[in-house]
Protein backbone atom coordinates (compact mmCIF):
# COMPACT_ATOMS: atom_id res chain seq x y z
CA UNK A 1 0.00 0.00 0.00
CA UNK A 2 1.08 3.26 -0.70
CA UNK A 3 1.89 6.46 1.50
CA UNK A 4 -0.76 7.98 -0.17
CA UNK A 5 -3.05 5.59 0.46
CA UNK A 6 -2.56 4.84 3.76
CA UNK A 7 -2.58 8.46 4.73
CA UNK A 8 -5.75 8.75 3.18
CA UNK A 9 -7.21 5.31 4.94
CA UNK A 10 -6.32 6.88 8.02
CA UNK A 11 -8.07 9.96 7.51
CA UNK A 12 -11.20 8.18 6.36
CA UNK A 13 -10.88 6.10 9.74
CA UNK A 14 -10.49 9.75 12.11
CA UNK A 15 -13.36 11.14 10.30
CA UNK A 16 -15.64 8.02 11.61
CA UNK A 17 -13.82 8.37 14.66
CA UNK A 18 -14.70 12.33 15.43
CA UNK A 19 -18.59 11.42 14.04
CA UNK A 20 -18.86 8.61 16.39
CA UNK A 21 -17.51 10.67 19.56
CA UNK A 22 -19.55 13.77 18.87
CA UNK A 23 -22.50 10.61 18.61
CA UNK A 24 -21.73 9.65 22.07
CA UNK A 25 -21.21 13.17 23.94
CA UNK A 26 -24.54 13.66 22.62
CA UNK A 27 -26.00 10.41 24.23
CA UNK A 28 -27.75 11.39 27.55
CA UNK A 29 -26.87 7.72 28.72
CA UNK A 30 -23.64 8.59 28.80
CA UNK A 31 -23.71 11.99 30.26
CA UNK A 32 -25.56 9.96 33.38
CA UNK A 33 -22.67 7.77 33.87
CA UNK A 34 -20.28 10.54 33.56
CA UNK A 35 -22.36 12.36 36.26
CA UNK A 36 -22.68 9.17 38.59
CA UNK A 37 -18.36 8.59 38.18
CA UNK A 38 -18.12 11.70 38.85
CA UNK A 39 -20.12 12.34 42.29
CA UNK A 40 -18.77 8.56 43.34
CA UNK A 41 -15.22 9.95 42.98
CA UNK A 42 -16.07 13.03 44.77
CA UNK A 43 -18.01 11.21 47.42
CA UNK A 44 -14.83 8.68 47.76
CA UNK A 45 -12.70 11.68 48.11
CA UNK A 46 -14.81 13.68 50.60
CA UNK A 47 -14.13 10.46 53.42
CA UNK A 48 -10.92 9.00 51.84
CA UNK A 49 -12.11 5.86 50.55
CA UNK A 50 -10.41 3.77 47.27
CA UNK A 51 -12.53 1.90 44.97
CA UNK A 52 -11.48 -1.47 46.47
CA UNK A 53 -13.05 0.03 49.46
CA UNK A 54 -16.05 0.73 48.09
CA UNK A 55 -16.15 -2.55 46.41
CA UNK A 56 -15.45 -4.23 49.88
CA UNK A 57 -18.48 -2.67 51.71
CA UNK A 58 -20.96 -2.91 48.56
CA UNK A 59 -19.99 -6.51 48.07
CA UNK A 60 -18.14 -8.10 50.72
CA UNK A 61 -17.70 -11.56 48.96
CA UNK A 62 -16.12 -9.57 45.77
CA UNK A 63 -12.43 -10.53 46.43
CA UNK A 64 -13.27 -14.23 46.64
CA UNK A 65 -14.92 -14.50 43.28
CA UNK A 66 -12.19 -12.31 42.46
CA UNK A 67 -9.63 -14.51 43.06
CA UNK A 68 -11.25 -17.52 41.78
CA UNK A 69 -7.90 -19.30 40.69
CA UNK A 70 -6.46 -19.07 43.70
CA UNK A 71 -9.93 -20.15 45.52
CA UNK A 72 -10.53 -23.01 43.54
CA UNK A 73 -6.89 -24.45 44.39
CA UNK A 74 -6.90 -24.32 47.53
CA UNK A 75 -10.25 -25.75 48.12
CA UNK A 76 -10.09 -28.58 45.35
CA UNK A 77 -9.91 -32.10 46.69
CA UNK A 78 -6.76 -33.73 45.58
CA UNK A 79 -7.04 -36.34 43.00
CA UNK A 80 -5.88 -39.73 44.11
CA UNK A 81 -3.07 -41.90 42.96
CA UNK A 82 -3.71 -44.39 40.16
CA UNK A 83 -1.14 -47.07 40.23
CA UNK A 84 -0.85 -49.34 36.53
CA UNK A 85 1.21 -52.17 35.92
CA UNK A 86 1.42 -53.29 32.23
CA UNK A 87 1.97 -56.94 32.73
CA UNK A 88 3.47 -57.06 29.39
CA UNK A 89 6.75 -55.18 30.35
CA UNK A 90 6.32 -55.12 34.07
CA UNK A 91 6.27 -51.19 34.13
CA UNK A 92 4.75 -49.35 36.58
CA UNK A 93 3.14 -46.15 36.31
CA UNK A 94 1.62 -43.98 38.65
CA UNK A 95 -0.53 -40.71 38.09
CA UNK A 96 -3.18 -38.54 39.65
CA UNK A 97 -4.31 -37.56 35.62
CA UNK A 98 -5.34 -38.96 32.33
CA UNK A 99 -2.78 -36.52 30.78
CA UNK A 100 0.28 -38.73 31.52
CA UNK A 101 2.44 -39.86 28.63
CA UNK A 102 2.89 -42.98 29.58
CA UNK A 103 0.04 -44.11 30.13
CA UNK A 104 -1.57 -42.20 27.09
CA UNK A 105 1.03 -44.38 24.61
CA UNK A 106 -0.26 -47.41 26.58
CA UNK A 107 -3.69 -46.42 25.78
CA UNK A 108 -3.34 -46.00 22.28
CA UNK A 109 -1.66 -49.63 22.05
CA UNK A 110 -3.78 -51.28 24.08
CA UNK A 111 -6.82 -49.63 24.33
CA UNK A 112 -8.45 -47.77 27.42
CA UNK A 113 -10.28 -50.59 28.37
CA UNK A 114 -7.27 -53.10 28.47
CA UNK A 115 -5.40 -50.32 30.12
CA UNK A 116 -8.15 -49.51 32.38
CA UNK A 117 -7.89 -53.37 33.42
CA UNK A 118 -4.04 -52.76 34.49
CA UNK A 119 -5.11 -50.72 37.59
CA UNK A 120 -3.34 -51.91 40.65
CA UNK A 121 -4.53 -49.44 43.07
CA UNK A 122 -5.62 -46.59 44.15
CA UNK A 123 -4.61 -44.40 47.18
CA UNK A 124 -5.15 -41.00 48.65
């Protein structure tokens, strides 16, 4: 693309730009929420309060949704210990997933039933 062209792209895409900002600062929806920010901040200000704050005494469970990931692993019951032994080769393999190599290659020889059948134990 040329200079030329490109300069002119660009001032195609400002001129829909400017049109659809002048759309919006006309859009009483949005004068509302500019309003509401506003008098929140000045409200926070006025008794020196931050929006986590704010957030903490509006919703007080907020920081644990928040922090789901971290939630979620420490409150997520440990998978137990699956023990295989292919009694082809003797080889043992334990996991606490489906995702393990091993035991994938073994179930794409064997099967997941036959593999399934290998289980030894399982422990906590």
């Amino acid at each position: 693309m040329s200079l030329l062209n490109e300069y002119i792209q660009k001032e195609q895409q400002l001129k829909q730009l400017q049109e659809d900002l002048q759309r919006l600062e006309g859009d009483q929806r949005l004068k509302s929420e500019l309003e509401f920010k506003a008098k929140l901040e000045a409200l926070m200000n006025e008794f020196g309060k931050r929006p986590s704050d704010v957030i903490a005494l509006l919703d007080p469970n907020a920081e644990q949704r928040g922090s789901k990931g971290n939630a979620a692993s420490s409150t997520r019951r440990k998978r137990r210990l699956k023990i295989y032994k292919n009694p082809h080769t003797g080889e043992v393999i334990e996991t606490r997933g489906g995702n393990h190599k091993g035991l994938r290659s073994w179930k794409d020889e064997h099967g997941d039933e036959t593999v399934e059948s290998w289980l030894e134990r399982m422990e906590d």
